[in-house]
Protein backbone atom coordinates (compact mmCIF):
# COMPACT_ATOMS: atom_id res chain seq x y z
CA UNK A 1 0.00 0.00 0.00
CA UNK A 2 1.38 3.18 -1.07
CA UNK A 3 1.95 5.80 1.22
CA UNK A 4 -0.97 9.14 0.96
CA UNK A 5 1.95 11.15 3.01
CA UNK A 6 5.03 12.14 1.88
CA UNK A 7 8.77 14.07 3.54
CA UNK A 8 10.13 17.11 1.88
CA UNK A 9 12.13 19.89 2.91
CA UNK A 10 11.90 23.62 1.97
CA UNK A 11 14.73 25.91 3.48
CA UNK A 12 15.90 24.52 6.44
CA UNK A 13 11.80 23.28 7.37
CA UNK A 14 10.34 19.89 7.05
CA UNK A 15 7.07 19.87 5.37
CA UNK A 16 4.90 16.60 4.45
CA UNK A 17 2.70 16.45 1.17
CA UNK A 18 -1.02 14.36 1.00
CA UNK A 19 -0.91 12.75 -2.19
CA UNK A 20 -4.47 12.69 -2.69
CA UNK A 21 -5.23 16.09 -1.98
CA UNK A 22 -2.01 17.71 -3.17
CA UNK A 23 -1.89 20.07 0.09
CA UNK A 24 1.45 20.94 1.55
CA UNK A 25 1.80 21.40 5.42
CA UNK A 26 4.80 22.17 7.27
CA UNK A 27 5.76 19.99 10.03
CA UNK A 28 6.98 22.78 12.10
CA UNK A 29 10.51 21.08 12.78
CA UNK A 30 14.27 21.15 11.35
CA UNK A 31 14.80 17.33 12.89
CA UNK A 32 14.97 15.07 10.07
CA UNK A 33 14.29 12.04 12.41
CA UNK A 34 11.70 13.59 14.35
CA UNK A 35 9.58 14.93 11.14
CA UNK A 36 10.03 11.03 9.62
CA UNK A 37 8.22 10.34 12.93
CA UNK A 38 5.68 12.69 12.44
CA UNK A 39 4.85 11.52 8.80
CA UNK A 40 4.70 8.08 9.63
CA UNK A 41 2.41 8.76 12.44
CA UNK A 42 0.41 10.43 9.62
CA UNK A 43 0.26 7.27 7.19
CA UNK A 44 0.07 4.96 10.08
CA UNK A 45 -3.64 6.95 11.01
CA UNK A 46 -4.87 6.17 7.62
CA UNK A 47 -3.40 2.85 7.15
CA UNK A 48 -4.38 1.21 9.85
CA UNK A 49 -8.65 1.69 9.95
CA UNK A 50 -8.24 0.02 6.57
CA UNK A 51 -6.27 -2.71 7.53
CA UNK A 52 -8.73 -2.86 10.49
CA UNK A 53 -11.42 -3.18 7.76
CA UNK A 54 -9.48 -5.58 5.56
CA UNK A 55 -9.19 -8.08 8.70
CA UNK A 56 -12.46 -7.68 9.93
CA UNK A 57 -14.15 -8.66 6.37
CA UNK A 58 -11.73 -11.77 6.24
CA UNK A 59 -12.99 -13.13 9.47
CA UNK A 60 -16.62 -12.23 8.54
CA UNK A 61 -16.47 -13.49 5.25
CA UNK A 62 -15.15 -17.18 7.20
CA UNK A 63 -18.70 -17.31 9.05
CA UNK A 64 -20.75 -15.91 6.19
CA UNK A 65 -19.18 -15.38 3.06
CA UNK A 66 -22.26 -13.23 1.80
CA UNK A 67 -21.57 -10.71 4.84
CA UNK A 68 -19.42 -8.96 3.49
CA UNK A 69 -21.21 -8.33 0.22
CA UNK A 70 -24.79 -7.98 1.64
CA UNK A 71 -26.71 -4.62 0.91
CA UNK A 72 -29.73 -2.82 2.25
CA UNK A 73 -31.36 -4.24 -1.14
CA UNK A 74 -31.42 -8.10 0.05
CA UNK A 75 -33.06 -6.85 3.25
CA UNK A 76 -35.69 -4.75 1.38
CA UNK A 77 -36.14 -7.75 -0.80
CA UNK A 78 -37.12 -9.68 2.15
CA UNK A 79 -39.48 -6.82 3.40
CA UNK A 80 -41.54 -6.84 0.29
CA UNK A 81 -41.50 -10.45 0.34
CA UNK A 82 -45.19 -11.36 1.60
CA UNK A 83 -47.99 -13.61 1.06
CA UNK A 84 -50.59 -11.05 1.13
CA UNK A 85 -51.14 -8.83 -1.89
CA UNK A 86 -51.74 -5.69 -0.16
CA UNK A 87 -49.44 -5.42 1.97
CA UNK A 88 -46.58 -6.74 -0.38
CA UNK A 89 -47.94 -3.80 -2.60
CA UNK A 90 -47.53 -1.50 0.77
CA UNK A 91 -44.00 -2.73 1.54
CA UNK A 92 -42.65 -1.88 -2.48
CA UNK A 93 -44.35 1.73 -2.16
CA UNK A 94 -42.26 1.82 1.21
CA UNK A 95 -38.80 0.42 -1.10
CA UNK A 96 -38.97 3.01 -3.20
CA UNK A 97 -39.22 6.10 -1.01
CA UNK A 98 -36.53 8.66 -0.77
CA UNK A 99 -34.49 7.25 2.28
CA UNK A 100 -34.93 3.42 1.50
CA UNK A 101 -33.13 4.71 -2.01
CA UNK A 102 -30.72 6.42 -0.05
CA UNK A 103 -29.84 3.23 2.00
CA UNK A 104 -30.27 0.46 -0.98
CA UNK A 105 -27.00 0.31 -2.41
CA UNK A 106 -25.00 0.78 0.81
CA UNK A 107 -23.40 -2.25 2.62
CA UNK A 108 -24.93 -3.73 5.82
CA UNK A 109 -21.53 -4.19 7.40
CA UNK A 110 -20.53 -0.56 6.40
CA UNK A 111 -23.15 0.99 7.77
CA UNK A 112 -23.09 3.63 10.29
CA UNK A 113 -25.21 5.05 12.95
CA UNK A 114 -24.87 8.61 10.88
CA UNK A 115 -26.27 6.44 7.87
CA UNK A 116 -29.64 5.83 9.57
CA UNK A 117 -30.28 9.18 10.98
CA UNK A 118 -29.07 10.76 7.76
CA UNK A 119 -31.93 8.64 5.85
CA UNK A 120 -34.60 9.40 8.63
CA UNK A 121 -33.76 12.77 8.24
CA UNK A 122 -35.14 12.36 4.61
CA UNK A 123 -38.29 10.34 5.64
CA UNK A 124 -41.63 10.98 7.53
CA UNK A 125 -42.36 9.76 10.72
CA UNK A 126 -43.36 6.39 9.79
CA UNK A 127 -39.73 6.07 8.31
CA UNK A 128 -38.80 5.38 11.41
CA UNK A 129 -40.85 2.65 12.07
CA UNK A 130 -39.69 1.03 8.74
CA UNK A 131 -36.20 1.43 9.39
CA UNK A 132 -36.60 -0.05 12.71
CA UNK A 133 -38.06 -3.30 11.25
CA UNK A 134 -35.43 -3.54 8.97
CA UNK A 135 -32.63 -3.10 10.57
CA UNK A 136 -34.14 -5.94 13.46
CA UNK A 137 -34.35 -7.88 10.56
CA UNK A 138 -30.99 -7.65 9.59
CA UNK A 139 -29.89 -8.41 13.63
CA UNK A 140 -32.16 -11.07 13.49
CA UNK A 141 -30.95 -12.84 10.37
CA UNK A 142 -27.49 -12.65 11.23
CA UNK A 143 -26.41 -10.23 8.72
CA UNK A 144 -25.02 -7.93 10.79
CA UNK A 145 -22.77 -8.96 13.88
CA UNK A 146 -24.62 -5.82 15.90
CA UNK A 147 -26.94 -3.23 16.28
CA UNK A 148 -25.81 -0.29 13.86
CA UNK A 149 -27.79 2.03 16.38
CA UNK A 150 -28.81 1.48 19.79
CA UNK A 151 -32.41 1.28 20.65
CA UNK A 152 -32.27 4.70 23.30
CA UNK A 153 -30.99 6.21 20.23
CA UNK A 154 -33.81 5.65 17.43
CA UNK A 155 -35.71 9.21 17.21
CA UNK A 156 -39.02 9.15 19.13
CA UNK A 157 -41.72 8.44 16.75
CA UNK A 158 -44.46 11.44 17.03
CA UNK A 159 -47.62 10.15 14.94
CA UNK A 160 -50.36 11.76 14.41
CA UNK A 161 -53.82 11.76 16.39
CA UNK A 162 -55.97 9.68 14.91
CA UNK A 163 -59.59 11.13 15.84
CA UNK A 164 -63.15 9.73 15.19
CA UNK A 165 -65.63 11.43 12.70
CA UNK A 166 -68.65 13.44 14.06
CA UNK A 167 -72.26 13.32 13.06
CA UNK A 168 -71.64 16.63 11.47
CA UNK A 169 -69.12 16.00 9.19
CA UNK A 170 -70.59 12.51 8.60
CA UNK A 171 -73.78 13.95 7.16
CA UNK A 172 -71.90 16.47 5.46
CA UNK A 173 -70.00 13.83 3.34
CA UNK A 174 -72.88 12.06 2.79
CA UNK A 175 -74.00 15.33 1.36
CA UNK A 176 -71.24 15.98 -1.42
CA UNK A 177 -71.28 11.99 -3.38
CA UNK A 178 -73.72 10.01 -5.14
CA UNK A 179 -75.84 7.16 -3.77
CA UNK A 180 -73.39 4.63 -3.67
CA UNK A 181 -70.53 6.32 -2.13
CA UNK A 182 -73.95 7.87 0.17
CA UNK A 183 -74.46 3.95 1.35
CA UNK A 184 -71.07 3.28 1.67
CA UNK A 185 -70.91 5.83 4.55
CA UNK A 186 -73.55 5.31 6.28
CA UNK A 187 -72.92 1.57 6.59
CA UNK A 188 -69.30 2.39 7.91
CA UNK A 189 -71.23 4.95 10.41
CA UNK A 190 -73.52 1.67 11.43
CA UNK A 191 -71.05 -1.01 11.31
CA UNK A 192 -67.28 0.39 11.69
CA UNK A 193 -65.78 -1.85 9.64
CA UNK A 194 -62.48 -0.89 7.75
CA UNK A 195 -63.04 0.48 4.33
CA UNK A 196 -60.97 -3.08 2.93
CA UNK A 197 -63.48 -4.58 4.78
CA UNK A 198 -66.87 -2.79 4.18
CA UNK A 199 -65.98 -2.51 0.34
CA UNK A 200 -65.43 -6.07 0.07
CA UNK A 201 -68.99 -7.08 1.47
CA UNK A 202 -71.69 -9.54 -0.63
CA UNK A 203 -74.88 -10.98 -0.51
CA UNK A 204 -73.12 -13.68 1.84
CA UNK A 205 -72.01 -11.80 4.27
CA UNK A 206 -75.74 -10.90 4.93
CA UNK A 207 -77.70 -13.73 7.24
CA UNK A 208 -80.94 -12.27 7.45
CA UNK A 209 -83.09 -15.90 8.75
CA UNK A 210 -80.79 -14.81 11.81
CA UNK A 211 -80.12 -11.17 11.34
CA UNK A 212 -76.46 -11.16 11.61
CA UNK A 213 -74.40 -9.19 9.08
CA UNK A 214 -70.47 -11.48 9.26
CA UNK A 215 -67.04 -10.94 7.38
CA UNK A 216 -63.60 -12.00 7.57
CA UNK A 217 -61.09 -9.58 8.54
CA UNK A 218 -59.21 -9.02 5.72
CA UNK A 219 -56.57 -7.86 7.91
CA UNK A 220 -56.17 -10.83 9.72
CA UNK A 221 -55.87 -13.37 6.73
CA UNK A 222 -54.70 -16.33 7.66
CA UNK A 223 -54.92 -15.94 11.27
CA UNK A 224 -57.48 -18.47 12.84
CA UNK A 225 -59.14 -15.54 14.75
CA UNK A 226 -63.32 -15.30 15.04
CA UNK A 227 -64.52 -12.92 12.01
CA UNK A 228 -66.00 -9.42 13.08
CA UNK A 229 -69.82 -9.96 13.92
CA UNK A 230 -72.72 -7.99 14.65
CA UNK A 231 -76.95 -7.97 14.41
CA UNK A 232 -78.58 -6.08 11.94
CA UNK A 233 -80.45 -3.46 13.43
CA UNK A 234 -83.35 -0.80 11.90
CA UNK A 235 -80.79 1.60 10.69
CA UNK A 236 -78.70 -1.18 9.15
CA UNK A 237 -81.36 -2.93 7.67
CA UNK A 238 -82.73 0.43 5.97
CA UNK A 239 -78.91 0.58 4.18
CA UNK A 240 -78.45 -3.24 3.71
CA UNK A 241 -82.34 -3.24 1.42
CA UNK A 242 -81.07 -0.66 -0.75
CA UNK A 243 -77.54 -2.38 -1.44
CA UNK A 244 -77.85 -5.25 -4.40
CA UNK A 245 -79.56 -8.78 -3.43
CA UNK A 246 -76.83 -10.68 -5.22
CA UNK A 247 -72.97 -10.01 -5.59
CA UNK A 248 -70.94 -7.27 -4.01
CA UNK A 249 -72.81 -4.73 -2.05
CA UNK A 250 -70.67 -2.04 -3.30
CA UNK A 251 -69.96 -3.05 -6.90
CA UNK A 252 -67.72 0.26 -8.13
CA UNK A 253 -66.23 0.34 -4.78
CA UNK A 254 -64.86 -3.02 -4.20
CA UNK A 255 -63.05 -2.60 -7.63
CA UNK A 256 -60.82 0.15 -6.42
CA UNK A 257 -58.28 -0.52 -3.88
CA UNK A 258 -57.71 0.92 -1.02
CA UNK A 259 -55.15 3.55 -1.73
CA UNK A 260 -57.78 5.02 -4.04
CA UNK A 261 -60.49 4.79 -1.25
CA UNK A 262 -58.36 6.91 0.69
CA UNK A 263 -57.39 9.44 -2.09
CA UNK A 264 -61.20 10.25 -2.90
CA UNK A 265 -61.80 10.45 0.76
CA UNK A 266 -58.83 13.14 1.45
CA UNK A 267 -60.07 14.66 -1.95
CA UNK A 268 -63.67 14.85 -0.43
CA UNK A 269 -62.84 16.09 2.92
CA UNK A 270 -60.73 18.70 1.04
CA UNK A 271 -63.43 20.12 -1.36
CA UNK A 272 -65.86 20.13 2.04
CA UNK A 273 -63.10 21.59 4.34
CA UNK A 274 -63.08 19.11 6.63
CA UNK A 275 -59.43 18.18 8.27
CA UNK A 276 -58.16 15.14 10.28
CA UNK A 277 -60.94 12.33 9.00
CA UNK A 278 -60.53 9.46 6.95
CA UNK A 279 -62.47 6.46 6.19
CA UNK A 280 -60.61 4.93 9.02
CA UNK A 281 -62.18 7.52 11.63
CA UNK A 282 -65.30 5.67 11.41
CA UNK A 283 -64.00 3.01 13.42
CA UNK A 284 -63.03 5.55 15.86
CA UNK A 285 -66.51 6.85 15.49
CA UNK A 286 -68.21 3.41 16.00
CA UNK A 287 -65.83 2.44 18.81
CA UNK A 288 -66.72 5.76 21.02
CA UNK A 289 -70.49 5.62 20.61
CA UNK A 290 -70.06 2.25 21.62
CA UNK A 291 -68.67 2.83 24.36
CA UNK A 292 -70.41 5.99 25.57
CA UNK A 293 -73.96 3.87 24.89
CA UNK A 294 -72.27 1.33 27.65
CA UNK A 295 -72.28 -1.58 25.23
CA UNK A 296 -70.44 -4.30 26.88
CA UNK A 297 -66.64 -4.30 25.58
CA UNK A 298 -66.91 -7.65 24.31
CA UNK A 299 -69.34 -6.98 22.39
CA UNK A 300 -67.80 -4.12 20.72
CA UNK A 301 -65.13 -6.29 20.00
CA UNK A 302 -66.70 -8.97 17.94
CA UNK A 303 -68.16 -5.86 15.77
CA UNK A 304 -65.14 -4.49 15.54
CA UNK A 305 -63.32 -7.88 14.77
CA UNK A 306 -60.72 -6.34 17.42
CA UNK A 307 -58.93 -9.34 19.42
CA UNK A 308 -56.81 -7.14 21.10
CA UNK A 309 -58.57 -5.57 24.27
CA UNK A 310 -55.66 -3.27 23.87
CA UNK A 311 -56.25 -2.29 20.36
CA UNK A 312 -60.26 -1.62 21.18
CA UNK A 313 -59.54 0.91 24.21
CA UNK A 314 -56.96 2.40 21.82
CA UNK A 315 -60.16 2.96 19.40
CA UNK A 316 -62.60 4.26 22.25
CA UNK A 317 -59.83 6.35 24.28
CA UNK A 318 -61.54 9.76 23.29
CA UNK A 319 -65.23 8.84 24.39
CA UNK A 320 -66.44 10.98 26.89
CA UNK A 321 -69.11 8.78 29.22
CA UNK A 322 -71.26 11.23 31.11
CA UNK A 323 -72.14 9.63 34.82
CA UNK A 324 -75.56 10.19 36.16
CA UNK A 325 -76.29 11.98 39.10
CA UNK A 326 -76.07 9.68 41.94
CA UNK A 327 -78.98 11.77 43.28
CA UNK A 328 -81.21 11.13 39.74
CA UNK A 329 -82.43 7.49 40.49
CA UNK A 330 -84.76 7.59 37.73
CA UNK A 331 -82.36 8.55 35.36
CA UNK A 332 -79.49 6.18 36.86
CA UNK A 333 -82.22 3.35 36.30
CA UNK A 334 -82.78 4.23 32.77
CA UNK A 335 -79.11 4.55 32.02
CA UNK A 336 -78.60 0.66 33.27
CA UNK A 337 -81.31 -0.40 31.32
CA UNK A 338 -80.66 1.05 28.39
């Protein structure tokens, strides 16, 4: 390896020269043997982290010969790798953001700390998130012999409240689109399904010898969890006999996916000035009146299709249950009832 620092003199002053920059710095001594010293102290600096690198990849590449090789674009293959259309098609949207680009062609064992920040820096706040799954994924794979950044160091993910619709805006929307975009709505307003989930609906999903409208989870594929389930009230029914008998209930809906769902809701809310709602925030919605009408949480859950008694009081955190005077026994008694 050739030398990046050389020894020259000028006058009776030693100076040393970088060879890759060209710049000239004087050494500050007349001692031959002591400016020698000072230059090899120089190329010893730069030397030696490479060498370190050199030996580190040749014991690596002993245990794993792909180590040492391995890029951020195997582990993003691996993310995008799933079973489930959706969220395969969720993962590749992710892949080809700004900081994922950024950290693609770079290799895992190369990577720094300043790496990561520098490509959350670039990102959202879910970029965080992402990054944190795949660099666990790389620990947890082996392909990296440590964590590149420590887990008190990841930024502190700040998301967004999530908040639940109001009656207000919920007529309002219904307001602005045609019928079946109008049923679509209100259904989500009765039900609180997701709007995979409420699109997706048919004819079969509609018991009505037992008055029970039932669905799958899309969400939960392939998990052998109970599917969401709930009894078809007055205001439900009113929706469900103006749907179609046969087929989907929804039949322009279903056939766009949910990425476009959400685009002509944020386009809607836009054009009606209403901020902070998406189809999603009738979930919210459901799960508060729910809770505020003192509908056992169980119960809420199998609507909801939520298994996570967690995940539900997540949903309902914002409703606002009014006690009755302890005084009011009437109205105490008709709040139990009810």
């Amino acid at each position: 390896m050739q030398n990046r620092f050389t020894l020259f003199k000028r006058g009776n002053v030693f100076y040393s020269e970088d060879r890759t920059t060209g710049q000239q710095k004087s050494l500050q001594t007349r001692e031959e043997a002591e400016a020698q010293r000072i230059v090899q102290a120089k190329n010893d600096a730069v030397a030696l982290p490479q060498m370190n690198l050199v030996m580190a990849r040749t014991y690596l590449s002993v245990q794993d010969p792909k180590m040492i090789t391995r890029t951020w674009a195997d582990v993003l293959a691996r993310f995008c790798d799933r079973e489930n259309p959706n969220t395969k098609m969720r993962h590749e949207r992710v892949a080809r953001t700004k900081p994922m680009l950024f950290l693609k062609p770079k290799r895992l064992v190369e990577t720094t700390a300043d790496d990561l920040l520098e490509a959350i820096k670039m990102g959202s706040v879910s970029t965080i998130a992402f990054l944190q799954t795949l660099h666990n994924d790389a620990l947890g794979m082996g392909w990296i012999p440590g964590p590149i950044l420590a887990r008190k160091l990841w930024p502190e993910m700040k998301k967004k409240d999530k908040r639940a619709i109001t009656e207000t805006e919920h007529i309002t929307l219904m307001s602005a689109v045609d019928d079946e975009w109008r049923l679509y709505f209100q259904l989500l307003w009765f039900v609180g399904a997701s709007q995979t989930d409420a699109a997706n609906l048919t004819d079969k999903n509609v018991n009505w010898q037992a008055r029970i409208l039932r669905y799958d989870r899309q969400k939960l594929n392939g998990r052998s969890l109970p599917p969401a389930c709930l009894s078809i009230g007055k205001g439900l029914e009113e929706i469900l006999q103006q749907l179609p008998k046969k087929g989907p209930l929804f039949p322009n809906i279903t056939e766009m996916d949910g990425r476009s769902r959400a685009c002509f809701m944020w386009k809607l809310c836009k054009r009606v000035c209403i901020e902070g709602v998406s189809l999603h925030s009738y979930r919210y919605a459901w799960a508060e009146r729910a809770k505020i009408a003192g509908l056992p949480q169980r119960w809420a859950q199998a609507a909801l299709g939520h298994n996570s008694k967690a995940v539900h009081e997540a949903y309902a955190r914002n409703a606002v249950v009014v006690c009755p005077a302890i005084d009011d026994r009437k109205s105490w008694q008709e709040s139990t009832s009810a």
